[in-house]
PDB file of N, CA and C in Angstrom:
ATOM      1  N   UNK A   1       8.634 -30.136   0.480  1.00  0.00           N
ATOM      2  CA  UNK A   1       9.446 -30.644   1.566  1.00  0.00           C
ATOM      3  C   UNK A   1       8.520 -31.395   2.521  1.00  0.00           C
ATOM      4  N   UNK A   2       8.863 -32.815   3.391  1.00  0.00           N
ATOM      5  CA  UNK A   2       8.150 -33.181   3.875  1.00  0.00           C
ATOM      6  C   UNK A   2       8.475 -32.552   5.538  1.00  0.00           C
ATOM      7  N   UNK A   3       7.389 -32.245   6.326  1.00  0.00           N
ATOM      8  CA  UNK A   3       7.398 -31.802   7.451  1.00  0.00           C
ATOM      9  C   UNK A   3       5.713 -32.507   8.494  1.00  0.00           C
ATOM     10  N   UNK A   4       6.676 -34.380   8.708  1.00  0.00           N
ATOM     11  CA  UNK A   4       5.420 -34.741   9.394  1.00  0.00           C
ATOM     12  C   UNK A   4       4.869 -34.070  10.903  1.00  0.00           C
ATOM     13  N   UNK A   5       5.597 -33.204  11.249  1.00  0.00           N
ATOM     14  CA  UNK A   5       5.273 -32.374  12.589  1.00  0.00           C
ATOM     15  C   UNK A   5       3.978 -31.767  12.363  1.00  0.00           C
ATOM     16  N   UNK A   6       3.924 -30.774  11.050  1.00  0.00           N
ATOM     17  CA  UNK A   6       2.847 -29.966  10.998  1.00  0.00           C
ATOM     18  C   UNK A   6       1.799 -30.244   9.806  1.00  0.00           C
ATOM     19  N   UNK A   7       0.736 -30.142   9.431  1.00  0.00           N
ATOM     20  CA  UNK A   7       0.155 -30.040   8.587  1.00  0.00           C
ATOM     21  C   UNK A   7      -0.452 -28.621   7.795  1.00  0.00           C
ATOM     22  N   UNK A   8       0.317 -27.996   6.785  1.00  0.00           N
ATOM     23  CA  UNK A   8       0.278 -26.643   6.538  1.00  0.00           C
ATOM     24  C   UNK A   8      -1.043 -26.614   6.429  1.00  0.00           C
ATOM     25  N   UNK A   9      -1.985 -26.561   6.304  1.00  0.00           N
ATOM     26  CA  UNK A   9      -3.384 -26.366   6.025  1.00  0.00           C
ATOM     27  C   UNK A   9      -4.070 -26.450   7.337  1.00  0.00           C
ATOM     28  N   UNK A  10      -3.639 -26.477   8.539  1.00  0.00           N
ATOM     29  CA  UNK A  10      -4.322 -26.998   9.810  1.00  0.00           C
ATOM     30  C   UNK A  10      -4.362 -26.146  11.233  1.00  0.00           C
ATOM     31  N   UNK A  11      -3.757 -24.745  10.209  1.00  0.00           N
ATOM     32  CA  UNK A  11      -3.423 -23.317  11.077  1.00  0.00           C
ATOM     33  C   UNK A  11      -4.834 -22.779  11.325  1.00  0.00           C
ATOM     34  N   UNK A  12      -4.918 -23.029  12.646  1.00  0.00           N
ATOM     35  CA  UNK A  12      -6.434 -22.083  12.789  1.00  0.00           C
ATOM     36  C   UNK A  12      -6.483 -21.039  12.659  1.00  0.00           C
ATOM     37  N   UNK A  13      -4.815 -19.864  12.262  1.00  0.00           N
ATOM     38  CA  UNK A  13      -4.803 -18.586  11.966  1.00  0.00           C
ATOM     39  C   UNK A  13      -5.038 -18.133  10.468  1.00  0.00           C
ATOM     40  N   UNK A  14      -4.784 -19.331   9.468  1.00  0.00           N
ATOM     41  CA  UNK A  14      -4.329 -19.058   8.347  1.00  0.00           C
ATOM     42  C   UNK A  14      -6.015 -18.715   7.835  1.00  0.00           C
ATOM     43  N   UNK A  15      -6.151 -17.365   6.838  1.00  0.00           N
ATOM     44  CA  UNK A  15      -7.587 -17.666   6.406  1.00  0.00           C
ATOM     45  C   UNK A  15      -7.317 -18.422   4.864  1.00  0.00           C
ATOM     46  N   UNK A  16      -8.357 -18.590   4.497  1.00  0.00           N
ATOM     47  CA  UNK A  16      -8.483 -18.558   2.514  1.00  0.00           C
ATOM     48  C   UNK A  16      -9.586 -17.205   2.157  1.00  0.00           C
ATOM     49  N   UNK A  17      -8.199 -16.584   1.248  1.00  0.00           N
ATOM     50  CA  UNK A  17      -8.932 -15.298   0.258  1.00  0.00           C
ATOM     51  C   UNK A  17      -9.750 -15.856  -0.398  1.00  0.00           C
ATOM     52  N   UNK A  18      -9.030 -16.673  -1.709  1.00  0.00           N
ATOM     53  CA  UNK A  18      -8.952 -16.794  -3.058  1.00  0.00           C
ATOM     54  C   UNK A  18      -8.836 -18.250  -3.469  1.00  0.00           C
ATOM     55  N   UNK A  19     -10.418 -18.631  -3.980  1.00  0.00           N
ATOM     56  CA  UNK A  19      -9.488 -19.774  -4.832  1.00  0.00           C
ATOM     57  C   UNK A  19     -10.242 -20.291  -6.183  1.00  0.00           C
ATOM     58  N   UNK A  20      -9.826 -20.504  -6.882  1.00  0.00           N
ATOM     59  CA  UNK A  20      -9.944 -20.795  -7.887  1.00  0.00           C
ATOM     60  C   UNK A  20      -9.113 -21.349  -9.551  1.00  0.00           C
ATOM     61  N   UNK A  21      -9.767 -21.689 -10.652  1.00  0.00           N
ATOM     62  CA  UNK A  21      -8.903 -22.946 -11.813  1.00  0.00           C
ATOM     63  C   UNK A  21      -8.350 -21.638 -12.755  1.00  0.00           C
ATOM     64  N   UNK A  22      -7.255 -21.832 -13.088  1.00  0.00           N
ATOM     65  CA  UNK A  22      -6.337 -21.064 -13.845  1.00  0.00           C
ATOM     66  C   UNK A  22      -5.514 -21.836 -14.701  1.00  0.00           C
ATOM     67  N   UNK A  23      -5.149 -21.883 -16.011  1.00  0.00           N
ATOM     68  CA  UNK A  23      -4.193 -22.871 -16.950  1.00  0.00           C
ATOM     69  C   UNK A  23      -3.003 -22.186 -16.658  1.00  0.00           C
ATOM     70  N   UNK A  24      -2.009 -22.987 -16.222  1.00  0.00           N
ATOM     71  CA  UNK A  24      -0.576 -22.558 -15.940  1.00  0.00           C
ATOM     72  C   UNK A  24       0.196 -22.960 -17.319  1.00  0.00           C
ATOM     73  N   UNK A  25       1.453 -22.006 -17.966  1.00  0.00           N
ATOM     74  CA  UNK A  25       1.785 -22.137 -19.059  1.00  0.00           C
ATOM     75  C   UNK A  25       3.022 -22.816 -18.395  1.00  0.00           C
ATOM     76  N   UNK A  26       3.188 -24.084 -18.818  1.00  0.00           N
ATOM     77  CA  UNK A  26       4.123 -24.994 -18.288  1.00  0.00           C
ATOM     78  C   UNK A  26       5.310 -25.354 -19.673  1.00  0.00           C
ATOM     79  N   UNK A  27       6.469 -24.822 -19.881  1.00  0.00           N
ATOM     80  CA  UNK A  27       7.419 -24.898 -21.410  1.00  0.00           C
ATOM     81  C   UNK A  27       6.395 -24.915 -22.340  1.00  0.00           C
ATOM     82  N   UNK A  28       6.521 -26.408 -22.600  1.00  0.00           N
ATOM     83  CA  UNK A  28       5.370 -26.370 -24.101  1.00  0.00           C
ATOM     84  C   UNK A  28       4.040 -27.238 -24.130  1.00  0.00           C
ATOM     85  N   UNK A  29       3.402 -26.800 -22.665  1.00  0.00           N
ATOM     86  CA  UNK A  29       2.084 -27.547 -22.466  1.00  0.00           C
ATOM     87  C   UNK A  29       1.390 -26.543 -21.636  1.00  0.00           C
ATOM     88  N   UNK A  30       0.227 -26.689 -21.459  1.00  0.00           N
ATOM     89  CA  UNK A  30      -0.805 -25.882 -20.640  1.00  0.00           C
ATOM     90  C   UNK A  30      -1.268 -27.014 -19.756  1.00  0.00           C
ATOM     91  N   UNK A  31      -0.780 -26.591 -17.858  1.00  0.00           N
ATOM     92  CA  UNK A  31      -1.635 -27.014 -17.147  1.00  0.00           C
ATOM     93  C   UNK A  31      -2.841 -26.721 -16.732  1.00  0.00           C
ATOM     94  N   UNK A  32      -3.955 -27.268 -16.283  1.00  0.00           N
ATOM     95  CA  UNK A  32      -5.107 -27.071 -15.517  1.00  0.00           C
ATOM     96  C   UNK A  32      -4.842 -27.380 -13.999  1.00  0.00           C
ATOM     97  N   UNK A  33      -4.790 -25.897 -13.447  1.00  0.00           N
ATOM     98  CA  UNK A  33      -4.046 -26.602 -11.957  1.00  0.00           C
ATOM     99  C   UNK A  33      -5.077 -25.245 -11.174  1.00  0.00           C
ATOM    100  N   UNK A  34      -5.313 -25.509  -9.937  1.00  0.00           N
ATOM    101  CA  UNK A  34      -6.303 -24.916  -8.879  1.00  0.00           C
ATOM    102  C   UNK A  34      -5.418 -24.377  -8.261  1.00  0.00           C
ATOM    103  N   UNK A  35      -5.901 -22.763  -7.695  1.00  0.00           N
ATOM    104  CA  UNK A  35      -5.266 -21.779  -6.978  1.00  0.00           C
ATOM    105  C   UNK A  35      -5.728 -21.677  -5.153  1.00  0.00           C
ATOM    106  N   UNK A  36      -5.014 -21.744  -4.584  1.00  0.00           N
ATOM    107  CA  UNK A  36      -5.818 -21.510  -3.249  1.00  0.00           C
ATOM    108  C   UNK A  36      -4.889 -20.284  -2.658  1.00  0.00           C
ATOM    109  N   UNK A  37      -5.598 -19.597  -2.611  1.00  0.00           N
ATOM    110  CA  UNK A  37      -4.699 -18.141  -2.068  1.00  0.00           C
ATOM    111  C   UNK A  37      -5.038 -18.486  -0.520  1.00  0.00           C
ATOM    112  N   UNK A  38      -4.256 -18.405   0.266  1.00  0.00           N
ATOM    113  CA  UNK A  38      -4.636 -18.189   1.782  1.00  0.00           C
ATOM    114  C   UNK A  38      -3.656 -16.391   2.340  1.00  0.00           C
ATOM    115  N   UNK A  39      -3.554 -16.208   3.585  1.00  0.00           N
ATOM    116  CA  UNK A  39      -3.438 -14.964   3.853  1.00  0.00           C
ATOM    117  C   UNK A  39      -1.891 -14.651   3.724  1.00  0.00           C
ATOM    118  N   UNK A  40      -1.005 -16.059   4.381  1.00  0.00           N
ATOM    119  CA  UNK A  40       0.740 -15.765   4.164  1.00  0.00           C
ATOM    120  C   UNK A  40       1.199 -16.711   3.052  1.00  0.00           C
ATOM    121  N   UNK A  41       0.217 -17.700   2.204  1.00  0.00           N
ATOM    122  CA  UNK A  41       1.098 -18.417   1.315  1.00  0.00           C
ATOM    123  C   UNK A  41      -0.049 -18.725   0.215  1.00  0.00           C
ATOM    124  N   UNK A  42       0.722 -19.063  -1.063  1.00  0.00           N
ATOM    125  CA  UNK A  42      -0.170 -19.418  -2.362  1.00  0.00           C
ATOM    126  C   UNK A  42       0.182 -21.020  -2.746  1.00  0.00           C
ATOM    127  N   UNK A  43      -0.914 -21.645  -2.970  1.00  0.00           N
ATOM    128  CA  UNK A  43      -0.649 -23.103  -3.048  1.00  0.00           C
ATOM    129  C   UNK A  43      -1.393 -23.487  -4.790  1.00  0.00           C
ATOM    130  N   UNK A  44      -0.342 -24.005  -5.132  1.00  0.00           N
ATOM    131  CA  UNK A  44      -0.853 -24.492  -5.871  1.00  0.00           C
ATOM    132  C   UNK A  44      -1.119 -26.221  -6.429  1.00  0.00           C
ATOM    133  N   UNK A  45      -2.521 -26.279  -7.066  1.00  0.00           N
ATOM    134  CA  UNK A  45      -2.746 -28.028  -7.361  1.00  0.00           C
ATOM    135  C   UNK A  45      -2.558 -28.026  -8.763  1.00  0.00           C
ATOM    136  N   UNK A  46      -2.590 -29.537  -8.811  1.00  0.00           N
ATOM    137  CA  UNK A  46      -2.986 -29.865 -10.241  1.00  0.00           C
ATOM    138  C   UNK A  46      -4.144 -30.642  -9.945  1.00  0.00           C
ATOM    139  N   UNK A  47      -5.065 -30.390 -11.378  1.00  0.00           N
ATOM    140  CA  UNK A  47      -6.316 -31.332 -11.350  1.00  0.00           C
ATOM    141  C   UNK A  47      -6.384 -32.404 -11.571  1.00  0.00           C
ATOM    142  N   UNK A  48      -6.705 -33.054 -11.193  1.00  0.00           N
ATOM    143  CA  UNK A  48      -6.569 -34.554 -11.491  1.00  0.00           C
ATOM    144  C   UNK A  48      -8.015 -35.377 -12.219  1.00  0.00           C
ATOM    145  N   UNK A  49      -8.141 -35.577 -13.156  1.00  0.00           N
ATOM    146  CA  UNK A  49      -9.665 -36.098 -13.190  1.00  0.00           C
ATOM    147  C   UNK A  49      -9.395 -37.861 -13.075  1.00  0.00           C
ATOM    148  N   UNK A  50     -10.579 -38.596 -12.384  1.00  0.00           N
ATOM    149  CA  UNK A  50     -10.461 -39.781 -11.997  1.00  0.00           C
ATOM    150  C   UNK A  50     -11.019 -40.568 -13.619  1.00  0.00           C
ATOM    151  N   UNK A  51     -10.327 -41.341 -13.824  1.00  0.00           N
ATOM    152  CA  UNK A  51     -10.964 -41.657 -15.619  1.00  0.00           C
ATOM    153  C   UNK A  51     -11.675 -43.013 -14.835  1.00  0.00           C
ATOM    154  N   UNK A  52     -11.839 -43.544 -13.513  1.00  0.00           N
ATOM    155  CA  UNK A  52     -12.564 -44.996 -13.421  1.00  0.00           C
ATOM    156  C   UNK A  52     -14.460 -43.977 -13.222  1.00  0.00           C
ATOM    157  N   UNK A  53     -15.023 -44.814 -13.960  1.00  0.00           N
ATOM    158  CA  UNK A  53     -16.473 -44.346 -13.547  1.00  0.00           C
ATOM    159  C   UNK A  53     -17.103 -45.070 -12.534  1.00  0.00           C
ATOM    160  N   UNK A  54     -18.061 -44.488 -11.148  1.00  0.00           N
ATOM    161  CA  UNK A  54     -18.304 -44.572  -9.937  1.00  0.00           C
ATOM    162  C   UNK A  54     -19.609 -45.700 -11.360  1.00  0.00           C
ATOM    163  N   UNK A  55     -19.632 -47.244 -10.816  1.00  0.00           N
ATOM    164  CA  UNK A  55     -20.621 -48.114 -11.606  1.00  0.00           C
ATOM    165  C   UNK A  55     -21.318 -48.243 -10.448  1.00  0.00           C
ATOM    166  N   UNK A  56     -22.820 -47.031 -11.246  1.00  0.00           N
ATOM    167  CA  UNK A  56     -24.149 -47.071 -10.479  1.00  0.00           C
ATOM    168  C   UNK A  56     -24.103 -46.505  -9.529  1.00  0.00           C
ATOM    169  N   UNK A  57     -23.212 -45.887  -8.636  1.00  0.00           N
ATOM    170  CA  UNK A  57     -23.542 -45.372  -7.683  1.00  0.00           C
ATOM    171  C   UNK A  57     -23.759 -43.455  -8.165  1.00  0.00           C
ATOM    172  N   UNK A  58     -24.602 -42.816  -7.077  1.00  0.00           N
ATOM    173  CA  UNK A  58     -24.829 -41.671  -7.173  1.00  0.00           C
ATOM    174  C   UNK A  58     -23.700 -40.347  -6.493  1.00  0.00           C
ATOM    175  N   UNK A  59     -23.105 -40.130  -7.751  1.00  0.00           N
ATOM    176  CA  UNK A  59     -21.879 -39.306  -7.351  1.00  0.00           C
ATOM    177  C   UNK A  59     -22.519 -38.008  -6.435  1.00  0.00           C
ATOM    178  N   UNK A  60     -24.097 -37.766  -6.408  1.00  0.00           N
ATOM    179  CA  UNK A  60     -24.698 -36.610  -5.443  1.00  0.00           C
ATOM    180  C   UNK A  60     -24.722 -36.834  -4.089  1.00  0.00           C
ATOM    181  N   UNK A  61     -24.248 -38.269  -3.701  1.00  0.00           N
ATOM    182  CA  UNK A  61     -23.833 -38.695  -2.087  1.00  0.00           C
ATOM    183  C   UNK A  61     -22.544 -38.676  -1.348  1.00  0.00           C
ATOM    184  N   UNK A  62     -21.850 -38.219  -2.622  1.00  0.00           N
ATOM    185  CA  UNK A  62     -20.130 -37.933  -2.094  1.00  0.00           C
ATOM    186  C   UNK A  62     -20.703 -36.860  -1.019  1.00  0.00           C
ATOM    187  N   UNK A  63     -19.911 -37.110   0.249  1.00  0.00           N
ATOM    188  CA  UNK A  63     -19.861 -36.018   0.993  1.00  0.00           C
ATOM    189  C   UNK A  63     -18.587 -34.807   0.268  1.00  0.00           C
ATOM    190  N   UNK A  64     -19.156 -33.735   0.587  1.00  0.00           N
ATOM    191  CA  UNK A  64     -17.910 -32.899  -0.121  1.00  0.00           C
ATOM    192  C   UNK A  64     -17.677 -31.629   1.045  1.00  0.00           C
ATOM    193  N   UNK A  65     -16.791 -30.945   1.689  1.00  0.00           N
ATOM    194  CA  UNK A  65     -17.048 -29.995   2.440  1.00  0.00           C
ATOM    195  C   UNK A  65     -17.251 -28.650   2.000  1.00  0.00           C
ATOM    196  N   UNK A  66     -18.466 -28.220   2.894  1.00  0.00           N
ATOM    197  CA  UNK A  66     -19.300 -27.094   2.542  1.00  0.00           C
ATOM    198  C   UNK A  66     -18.410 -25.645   2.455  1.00  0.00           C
ATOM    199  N   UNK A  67     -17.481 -25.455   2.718  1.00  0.00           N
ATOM    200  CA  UNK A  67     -16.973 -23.972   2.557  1.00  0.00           C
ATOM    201  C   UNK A  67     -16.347 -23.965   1.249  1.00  0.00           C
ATOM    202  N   UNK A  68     -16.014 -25.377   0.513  1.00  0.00           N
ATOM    203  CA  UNK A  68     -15.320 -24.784  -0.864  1.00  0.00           C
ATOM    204  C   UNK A  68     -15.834 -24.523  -1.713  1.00  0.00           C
ATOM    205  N   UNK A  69     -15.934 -24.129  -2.764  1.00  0.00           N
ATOM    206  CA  UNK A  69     -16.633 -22.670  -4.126  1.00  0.00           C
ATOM    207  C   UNK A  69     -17.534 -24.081  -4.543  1.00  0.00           C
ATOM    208  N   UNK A  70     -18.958 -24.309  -5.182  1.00  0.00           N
ATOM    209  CA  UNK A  70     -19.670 -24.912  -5.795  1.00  0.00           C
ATOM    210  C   UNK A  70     -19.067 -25.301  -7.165  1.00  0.00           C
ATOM    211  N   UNK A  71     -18.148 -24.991  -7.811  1.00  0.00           N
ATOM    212  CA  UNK A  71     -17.131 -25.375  -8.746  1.00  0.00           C
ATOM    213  C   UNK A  71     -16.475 -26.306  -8.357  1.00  0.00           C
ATOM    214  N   UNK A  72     -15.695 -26.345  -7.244  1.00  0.00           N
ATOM    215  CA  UNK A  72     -14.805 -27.298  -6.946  1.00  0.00           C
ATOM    216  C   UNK A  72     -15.792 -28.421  -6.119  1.00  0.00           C
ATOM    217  N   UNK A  73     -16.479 -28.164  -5.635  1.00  0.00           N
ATOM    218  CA  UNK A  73     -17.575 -29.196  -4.912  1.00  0.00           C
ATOM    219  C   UNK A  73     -17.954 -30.196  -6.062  1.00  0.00           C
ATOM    220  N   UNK A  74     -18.312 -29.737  -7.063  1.00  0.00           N
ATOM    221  CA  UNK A  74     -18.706 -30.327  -8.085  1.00  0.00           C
ATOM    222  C   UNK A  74     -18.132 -31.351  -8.834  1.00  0.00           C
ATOM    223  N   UNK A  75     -16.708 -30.903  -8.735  1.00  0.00           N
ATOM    224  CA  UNK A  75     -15.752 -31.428  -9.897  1.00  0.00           C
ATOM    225  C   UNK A  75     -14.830 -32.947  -8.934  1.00  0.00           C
ATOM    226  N   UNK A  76     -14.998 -32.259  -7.744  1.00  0.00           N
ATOM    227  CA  UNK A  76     -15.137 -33.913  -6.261  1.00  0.00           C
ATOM    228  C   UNK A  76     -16.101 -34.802  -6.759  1.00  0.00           C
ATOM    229  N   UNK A  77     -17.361 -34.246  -6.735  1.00  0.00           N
ATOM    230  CA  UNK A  77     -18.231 -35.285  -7.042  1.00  0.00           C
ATOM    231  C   UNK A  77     -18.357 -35.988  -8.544  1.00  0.00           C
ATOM    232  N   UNK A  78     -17.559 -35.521  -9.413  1.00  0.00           N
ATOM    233  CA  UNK A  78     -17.415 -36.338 -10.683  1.00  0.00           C
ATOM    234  C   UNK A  78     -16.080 -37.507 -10.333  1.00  0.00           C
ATOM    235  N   UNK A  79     -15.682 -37.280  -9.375  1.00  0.00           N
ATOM    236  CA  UNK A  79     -14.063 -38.127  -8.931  1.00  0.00           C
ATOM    237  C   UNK A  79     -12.901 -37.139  -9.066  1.00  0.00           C
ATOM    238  N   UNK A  80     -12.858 -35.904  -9.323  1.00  0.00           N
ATOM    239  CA  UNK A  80     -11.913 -35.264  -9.808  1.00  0.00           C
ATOM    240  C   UNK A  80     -11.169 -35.431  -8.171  1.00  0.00           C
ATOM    241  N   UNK A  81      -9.966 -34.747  -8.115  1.00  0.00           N
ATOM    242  CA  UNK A  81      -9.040 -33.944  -6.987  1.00  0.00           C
ATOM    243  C   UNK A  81      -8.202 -33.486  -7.256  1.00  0.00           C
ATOM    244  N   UNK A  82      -7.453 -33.022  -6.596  1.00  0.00           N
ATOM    245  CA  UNK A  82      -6.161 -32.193  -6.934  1.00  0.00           C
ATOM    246  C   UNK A  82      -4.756 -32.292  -5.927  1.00  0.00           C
ATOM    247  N   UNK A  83      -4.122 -32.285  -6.367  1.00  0.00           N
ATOM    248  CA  UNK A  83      -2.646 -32.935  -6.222  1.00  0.00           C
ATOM    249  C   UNK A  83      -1.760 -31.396  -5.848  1.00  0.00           C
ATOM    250  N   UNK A  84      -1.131 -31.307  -4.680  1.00  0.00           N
ATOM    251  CA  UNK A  84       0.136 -30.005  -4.776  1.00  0.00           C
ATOM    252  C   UNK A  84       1.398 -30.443  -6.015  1.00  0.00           C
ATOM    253  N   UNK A  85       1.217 -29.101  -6.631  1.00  0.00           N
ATOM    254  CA  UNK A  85       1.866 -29.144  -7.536  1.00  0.00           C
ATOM    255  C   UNK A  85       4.026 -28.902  -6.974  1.00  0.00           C
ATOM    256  N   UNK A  86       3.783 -28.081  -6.521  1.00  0.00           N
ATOM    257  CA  UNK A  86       4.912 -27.466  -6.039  1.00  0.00           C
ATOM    258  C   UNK A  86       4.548 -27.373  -4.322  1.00  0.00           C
ATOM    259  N   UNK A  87       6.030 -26.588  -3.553  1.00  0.00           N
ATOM    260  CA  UNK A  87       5.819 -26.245  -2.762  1.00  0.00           C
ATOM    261  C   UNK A  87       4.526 -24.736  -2.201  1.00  0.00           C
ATOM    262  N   UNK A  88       4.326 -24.314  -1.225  1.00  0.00           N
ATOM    263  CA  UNK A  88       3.651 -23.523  -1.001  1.00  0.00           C
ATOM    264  C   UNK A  88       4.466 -22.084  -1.655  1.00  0.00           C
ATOM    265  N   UNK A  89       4.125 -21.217  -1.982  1.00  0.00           N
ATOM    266  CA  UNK A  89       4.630 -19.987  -2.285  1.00  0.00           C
ATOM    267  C   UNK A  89       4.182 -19.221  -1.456  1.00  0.00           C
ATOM    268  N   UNK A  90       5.498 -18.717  -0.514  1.00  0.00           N
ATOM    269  CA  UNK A  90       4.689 -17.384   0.456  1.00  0.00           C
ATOM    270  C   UNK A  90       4.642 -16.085   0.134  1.00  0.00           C
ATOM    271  N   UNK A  91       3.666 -14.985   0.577  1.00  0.00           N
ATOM    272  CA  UNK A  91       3.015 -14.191  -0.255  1.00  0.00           C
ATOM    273  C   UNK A  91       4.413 -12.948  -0.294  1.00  0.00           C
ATOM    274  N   UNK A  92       5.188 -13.134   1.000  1.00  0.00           N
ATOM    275  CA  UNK A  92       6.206 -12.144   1.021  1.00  0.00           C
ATOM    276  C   UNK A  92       7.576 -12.220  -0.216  1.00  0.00           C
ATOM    277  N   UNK A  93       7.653 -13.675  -0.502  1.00  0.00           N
ATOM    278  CA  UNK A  93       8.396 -13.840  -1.801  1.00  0.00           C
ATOM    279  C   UNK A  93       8.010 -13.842  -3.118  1.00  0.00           C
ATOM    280  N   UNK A  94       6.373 -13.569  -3.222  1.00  0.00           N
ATOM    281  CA  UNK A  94       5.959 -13.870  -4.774  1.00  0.00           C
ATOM    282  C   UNK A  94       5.813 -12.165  -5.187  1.00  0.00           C
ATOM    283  N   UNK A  95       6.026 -12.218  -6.498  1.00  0.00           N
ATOM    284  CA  UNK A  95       6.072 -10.823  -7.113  1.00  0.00           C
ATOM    285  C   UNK A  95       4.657 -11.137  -8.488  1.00  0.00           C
ATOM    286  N   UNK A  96       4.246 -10.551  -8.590  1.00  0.00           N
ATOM    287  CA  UNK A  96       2.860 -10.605  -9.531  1.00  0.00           C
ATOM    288  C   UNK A  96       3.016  -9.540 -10.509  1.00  0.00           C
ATOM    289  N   UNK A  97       2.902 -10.092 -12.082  1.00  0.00           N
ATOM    290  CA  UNK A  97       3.207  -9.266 -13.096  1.00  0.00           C
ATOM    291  C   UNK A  97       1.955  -9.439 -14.024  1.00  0.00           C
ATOM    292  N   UNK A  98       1.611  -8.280 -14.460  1.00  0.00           N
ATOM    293  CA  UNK A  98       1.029  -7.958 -15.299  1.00  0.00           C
ATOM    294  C   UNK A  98       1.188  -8.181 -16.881  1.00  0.00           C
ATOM    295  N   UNK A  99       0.510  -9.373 -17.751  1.00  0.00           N
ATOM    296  CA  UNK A  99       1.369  -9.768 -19.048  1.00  0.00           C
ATOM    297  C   UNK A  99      -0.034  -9.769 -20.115  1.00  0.00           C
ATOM    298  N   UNK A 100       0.785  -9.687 -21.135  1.00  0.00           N
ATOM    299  CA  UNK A 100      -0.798  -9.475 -22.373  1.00  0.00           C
ATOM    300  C   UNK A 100      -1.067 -10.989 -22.584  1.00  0.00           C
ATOM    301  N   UNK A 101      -2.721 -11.410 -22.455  1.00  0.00           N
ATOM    302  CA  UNK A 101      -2.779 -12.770 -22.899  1.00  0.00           C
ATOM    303  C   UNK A 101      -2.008 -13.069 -23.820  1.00  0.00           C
ATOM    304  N   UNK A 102      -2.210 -14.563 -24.133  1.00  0.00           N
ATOM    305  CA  UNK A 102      -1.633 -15.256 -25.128  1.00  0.00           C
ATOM    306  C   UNK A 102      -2.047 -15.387 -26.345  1.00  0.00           C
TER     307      UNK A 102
END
């Protein structure tokens, strides 16, 4: 939903637990999509990899910001990003089940 008033990510209350890459089983495909747990809602991305290659320049000068996991820092500096997949999921409506891999 668009809501140009606020920017959900811009709560100086909200923390981040959790985040990290998980394959989401999407009908009959497997996504690669990034988890960001924060304290009242679960967000999820999709990865995006950039297929143009940075010609000659040194992808180790991307600025990238310092609090996110050295995984995801990394995968910025190849061109990657990530896209919201869905809306936010808040933590009071999500139910978490326990299932045997695939």
């Amino acid at each position: 939903r668009k809501n140009s008033s606020e920017n959900i990510l811009s709560s100086v209350n909200r923390r981040l637990l959790h985040e990290g890459r998980l394959m989401l089983a999407e009908s009959t495909r497997l996504l690669d999509v990034y988890l960001f747990l924060f304290d009242d809602f679960l967000l999820i991305t999709k990865i995006k990899r950039n297929k143009k290659k940075h010609g000659g320049s040194d992808t180790n000068l991307i600025p990238v910001c310092p609090s996110l996991t050295p995984e995801l820092q990394s995968f910025i500096r190849e061109g990657g990003f990530c896209t919201v997949l869905d809306q936010p999921i808040p933590l009071d409506r999500l139910t978490l089940k326990s299932i045997e891999p695939v």
